[in-house]
C-alpha atoms as a PDB file:
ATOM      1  CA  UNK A   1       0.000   0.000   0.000  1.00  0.00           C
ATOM      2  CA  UNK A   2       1.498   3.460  -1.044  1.00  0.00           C
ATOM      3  CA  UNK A   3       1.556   5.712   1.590  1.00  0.00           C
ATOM      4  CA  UNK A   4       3.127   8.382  -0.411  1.00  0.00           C
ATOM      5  CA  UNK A   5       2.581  10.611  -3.563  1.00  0.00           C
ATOM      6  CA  UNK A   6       4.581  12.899  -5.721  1.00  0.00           C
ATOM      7  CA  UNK A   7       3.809  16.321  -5.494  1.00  0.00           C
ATOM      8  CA  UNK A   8       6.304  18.135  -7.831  1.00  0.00           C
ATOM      9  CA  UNK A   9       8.981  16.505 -10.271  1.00  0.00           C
ATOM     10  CA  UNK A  10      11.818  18.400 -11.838  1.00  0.00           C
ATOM     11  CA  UNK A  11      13.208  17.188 -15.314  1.00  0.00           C
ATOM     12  CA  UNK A  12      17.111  17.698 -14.399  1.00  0.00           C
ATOM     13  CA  UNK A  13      18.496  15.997 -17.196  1.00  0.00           C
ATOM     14  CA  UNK A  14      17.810  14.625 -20.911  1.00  0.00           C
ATOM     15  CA  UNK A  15      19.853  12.482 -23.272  1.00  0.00           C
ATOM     16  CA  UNK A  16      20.424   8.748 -23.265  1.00  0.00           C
ATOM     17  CA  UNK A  17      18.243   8.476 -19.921  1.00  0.00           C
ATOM     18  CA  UNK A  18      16.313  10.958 -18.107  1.00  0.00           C
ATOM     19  CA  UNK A  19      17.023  12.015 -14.622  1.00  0.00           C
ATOM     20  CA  UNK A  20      13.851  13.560 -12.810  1.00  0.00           C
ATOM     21  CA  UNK A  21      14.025  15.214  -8.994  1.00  0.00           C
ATOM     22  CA  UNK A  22      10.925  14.530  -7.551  1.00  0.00           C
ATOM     23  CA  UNK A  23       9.491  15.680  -4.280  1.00  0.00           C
ATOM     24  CA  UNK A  24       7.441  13.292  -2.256  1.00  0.00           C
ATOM     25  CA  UNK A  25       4.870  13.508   0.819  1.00  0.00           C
ATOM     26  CA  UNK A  26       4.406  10.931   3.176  1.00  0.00           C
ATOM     27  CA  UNK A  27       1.225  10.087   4.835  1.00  0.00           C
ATOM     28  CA  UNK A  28       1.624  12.523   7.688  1.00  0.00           C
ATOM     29  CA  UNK A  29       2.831  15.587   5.542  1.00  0.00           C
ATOM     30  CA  UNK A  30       6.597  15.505   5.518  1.00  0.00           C
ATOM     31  CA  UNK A  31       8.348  16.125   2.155  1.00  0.00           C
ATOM     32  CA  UNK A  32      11.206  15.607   0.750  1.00  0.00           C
ATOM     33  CA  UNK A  33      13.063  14.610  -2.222  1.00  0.00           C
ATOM     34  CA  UNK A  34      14.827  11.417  -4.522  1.00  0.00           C
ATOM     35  CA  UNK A  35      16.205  11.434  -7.775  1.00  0.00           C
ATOM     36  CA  UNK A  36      15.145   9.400 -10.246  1.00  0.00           C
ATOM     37  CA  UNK A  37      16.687   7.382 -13.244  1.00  0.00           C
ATOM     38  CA  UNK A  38      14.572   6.587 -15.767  1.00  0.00           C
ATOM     39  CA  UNK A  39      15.527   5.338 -19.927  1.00  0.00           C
ATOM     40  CA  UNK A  40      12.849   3.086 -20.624  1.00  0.00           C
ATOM     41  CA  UNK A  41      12.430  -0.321 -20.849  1.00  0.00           C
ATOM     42  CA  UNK A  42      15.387  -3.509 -21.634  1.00  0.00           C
ATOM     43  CA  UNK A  43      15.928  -6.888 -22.522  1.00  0.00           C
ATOM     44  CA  UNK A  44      18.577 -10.074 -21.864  1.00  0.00           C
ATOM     45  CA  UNK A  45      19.180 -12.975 -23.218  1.00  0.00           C
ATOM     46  CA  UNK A  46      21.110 -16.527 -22.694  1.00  0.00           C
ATOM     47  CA  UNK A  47      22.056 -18.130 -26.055  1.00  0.00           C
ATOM     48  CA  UNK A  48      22.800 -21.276 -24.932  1.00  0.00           C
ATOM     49  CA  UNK A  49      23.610 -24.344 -27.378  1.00  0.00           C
ATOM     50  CA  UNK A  50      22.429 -27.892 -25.851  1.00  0.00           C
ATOM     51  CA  UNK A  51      24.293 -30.055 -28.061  1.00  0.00           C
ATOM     52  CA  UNK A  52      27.778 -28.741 -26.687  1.00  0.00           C
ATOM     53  CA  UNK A  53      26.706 -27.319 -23.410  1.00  0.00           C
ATOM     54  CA  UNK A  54      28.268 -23.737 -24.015  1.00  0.00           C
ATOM     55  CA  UNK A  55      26.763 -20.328 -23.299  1.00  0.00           C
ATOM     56  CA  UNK A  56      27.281 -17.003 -25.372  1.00  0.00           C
ATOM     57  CA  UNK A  57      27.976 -14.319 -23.401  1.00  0.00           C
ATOM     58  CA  UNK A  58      29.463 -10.724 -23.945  1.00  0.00           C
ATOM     59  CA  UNK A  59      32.435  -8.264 -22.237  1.00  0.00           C
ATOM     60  CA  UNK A  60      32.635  -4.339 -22.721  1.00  0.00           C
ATOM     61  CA  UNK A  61      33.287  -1.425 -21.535  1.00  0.00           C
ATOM     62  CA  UNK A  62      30.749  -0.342 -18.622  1.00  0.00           C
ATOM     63  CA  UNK A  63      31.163   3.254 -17.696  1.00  0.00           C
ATOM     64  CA  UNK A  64      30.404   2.536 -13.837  1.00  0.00           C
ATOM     65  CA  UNK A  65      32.652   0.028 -13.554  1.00  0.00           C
ATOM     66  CA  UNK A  66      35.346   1.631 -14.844  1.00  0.00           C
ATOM     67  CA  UNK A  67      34.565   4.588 -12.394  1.00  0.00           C
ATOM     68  CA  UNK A  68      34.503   2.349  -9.204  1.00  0.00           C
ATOM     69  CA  UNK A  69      37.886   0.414 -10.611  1.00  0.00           C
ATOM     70  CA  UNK A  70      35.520  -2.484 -10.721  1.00  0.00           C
ATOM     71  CA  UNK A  71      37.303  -5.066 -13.348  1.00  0.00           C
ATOM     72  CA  UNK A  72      35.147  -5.876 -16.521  1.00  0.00           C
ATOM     73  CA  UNK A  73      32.271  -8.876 -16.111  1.00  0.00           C
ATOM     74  CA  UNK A  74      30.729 -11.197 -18.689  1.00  0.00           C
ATOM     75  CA  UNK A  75      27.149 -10.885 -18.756  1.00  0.00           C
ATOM     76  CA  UNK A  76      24.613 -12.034 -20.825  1.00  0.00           C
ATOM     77  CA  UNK A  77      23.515  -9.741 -24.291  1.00  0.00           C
ATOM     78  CA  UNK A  78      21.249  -7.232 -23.554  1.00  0.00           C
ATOM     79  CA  UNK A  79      19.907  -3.704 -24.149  1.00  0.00           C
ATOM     80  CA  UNK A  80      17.183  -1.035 -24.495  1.00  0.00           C
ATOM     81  CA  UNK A  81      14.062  -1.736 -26.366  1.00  0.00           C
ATOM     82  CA  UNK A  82      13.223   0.646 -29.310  1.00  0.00           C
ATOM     83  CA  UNK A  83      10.088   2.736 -29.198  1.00  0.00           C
ATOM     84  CA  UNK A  84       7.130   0.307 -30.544  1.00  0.00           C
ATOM     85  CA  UNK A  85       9.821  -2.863 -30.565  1.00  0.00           C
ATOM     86  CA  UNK A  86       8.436  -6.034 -28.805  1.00  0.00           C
ATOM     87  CA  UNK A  87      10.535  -7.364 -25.971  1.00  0.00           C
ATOM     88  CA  UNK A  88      11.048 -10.711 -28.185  1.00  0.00           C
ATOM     89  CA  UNK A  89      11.867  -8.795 -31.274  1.00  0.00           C
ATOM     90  CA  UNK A  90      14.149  -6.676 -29.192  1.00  0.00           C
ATOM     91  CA  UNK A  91      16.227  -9.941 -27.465  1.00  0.00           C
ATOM     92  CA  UNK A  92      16.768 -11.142 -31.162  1.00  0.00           C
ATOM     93  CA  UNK A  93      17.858  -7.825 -32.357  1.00  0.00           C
ATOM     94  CA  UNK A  94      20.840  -7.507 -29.362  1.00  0.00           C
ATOM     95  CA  UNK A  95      21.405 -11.019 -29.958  1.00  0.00           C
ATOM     96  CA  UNK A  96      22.528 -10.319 -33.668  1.00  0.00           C
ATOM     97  CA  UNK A  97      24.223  -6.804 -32.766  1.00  0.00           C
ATOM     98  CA  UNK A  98      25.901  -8.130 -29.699  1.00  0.00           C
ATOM     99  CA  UNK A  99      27.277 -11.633 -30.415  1.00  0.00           C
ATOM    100  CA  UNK A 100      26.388 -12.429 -34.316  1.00  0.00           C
ATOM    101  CA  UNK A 101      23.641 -15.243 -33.744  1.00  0.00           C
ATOM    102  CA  UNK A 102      20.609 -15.656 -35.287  1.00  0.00           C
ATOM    103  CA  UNK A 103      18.643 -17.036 -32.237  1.00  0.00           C
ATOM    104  CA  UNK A 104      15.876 -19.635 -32.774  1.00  0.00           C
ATOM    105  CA  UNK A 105      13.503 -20.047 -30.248  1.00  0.00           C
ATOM    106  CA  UNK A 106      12.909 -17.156 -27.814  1.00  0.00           C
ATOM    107  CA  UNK A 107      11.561 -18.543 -24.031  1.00  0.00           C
ATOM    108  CA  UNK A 108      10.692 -15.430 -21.979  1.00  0.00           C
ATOM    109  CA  UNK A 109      11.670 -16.185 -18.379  1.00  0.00           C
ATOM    110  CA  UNK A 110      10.102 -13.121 -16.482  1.00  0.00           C
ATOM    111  CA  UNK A 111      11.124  -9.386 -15.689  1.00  0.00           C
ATOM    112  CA  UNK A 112      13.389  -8.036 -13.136  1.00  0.00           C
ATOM    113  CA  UNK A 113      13.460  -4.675 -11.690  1.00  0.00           C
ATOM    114  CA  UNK A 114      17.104  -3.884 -12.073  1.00  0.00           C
ATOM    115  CA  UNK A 115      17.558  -0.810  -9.125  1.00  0.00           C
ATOM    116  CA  UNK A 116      13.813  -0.206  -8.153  1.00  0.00           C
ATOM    117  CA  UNK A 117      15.476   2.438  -5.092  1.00  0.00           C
ATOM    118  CA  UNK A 118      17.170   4.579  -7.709  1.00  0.00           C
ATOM    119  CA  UNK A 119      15.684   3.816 -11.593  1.00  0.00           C
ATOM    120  CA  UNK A 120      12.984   2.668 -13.491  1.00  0.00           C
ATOM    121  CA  UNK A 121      14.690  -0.033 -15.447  1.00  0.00           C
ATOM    122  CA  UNK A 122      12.497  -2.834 -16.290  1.00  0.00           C
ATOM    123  CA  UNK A 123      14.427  -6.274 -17.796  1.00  0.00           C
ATOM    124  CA  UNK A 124      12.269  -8.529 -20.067  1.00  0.00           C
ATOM    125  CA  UNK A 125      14.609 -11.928 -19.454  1.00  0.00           C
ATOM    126  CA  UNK A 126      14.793 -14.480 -22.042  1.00  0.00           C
ATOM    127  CA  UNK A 127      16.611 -17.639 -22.849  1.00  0.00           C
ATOM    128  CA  UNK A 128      17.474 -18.727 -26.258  1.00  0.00           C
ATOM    129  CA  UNK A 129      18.779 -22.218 -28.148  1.00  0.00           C
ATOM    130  CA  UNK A 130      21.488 -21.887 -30.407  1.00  0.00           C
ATOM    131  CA  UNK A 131      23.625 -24.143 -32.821  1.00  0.00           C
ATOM    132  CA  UNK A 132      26.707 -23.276 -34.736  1.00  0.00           C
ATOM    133  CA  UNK A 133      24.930 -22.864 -37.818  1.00  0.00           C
ATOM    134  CA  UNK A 134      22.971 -20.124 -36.460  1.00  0.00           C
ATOM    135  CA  UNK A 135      26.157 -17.753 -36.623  1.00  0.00           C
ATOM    136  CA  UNK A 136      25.483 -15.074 -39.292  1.00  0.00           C
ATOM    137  CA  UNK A 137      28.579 -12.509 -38.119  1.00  0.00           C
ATOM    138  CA  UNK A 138      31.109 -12.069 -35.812  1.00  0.00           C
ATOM    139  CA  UNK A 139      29.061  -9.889 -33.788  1.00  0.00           C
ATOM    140  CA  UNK A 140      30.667  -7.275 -31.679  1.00  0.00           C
ATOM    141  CA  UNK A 141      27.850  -4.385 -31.299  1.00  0.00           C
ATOM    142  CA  UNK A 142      27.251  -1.472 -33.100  1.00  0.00           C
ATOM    143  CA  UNK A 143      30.287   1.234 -33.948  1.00  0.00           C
ATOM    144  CA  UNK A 144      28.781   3.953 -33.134  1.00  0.00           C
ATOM    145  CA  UNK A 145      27.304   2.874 -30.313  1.00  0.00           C
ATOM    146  CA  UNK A 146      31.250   2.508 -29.335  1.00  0.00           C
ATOM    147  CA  UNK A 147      30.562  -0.822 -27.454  1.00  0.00           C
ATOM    148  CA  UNK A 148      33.496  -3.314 -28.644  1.00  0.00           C
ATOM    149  CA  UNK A 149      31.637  -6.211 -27.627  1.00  0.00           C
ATOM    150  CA  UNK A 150      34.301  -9.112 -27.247  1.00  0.00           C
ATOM    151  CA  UNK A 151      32.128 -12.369 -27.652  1.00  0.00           C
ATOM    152  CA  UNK A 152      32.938 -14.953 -25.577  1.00  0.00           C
ATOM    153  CA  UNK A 153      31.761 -18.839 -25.514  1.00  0.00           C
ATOM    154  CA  UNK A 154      31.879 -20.741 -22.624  1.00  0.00           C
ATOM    155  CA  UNK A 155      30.980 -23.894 -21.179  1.00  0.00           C
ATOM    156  CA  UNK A 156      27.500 -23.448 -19.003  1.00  0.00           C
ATOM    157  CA  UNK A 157      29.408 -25.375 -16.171  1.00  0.00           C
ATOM    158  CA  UNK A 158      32.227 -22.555 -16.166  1.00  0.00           C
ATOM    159  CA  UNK A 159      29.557 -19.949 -15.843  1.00  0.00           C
ATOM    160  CA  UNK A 160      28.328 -21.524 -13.367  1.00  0.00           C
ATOM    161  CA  UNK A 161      31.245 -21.649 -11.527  1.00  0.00           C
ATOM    162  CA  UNK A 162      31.882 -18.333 -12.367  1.00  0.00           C
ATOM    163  CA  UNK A 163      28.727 -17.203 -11.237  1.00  0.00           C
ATOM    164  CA  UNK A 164      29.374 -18.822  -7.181  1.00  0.00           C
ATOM    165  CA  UNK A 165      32.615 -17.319  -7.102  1.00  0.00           C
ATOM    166  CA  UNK A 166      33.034 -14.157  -4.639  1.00  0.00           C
ATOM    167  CA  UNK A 167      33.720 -12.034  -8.131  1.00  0.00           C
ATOM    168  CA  UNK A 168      31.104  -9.767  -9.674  1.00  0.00           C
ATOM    169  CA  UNK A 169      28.256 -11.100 -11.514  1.00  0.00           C
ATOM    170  CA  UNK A 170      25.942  -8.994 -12.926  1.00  0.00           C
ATOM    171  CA  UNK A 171      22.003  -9.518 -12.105  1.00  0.00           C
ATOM    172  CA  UNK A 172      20.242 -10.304 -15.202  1.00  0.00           C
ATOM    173  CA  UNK A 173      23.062 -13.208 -16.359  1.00  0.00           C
ATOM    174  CA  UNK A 174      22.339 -14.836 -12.640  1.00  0.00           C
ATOM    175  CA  UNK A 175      18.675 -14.813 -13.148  1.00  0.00           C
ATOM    176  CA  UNK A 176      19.137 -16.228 -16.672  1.00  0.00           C
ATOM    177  CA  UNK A 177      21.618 -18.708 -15.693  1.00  0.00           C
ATOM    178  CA  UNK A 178      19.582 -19.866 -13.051  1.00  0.00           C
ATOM    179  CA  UNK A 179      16.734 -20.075 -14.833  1.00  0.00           C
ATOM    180  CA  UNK A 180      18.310 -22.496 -17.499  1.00  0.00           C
ATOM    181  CA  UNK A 181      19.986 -24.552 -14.567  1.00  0.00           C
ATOM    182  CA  UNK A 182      16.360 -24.894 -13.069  1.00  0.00           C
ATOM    183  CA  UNK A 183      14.491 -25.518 -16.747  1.00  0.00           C
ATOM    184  CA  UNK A 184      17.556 -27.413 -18.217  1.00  0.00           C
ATOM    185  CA  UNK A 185      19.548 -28.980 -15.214  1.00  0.00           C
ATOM    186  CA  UNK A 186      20.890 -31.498 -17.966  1.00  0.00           C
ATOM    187  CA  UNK A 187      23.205 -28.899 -18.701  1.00  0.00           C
ATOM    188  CA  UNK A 188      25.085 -28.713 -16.340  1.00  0.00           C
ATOM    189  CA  UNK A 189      27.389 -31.426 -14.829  1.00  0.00           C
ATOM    190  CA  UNK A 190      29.110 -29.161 -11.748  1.00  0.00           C
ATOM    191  CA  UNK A 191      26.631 -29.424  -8.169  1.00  0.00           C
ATOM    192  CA  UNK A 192      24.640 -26.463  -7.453  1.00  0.00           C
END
């Protein structure tokens, strides 16, 4: 039950995302204010190929990382959804830009809410079958979207391994991976 509401919102910022101040009152009158992140909807996916067990998964350059000294992650594709763009049509699309495949079958797995205390960020998650002959480019992202996606293929067990470990491991890759170990726990030969 919301015991607050918004009573003024500044736009403070416009470009790739939108950052809005907005000043809230609680139940019994006092206001104050949050900041607010806010660049639409996403999507991620897990190519994943059954016959050889392997995962595709991505590494670039993240901004925030590289401001905390954070090292870089692997993580699953993913991006924003275009204006009108399905979240399905949208998975396939960052599939090809990101890692080059031509995905097959598209199984939605749910939504996350990727910082609900800070942005508005919702993540339509997906899993995806692959083969080899489903390649149709290197991949890599888009230039002038200045990503230099480096593609990486990896066993699912690996990830998995990966994904215990004390390192960093993004959110939307452990709810995909997760899901596949739960819907495909063939996969996967290391104990949970």
């Amino acid at each position: 039950m919301t015991t607050h509401r918004i009573v003024d919102q500044d736009l403070v910022y416009s470009g790739w995302l939108r950052l809005h101040a907005l000043t809230l009152e609680s139940a019994g009158g006092e206001r104050f204010r949050r900041m607010v992140e806010d660049h639409g909807s996403a999507v991620a996916v897990l190519p994943y190929d059954p016959e050889r067990k392997v995962g595709v998964v991505v590494r670039l350059t993240r901004a925030p990382l590289l401001f905390t000294g954070t090292p870089a992650i692997v993580e699953v594709p993913a991006g924003l959804m275009d204006p009108g763009e399905t979240a399905e049509a949208a998975a396939r699309r960052e599939a090809l830009e990101e890692t080059g495949l031509a995905l097959r079958d598209v199984d939605a797995v749910g939504a996350i809410l990727s910082m609900p205390g800070v942005s508005t960020e919702s993540i339509a998650l997906f899993l995806a079958e692959y083969a080899v002959s489903d390649r149709a480019h290197a991949g890599g992202g888009l230039a002038e979207e200045h990503e230099d996606i480096e593609v990486i293929e990896r066993p699912l067990d690996d990830l998995w391994i990966e994904m215990s470990a004390a390192a960093p491991f993004d959110a939307k890759s452990r709810c995909l991976l997760q899901a596949l170990r739960l819907r495909r726990p063939e996969l996967f030969s290391v104990p949970v």
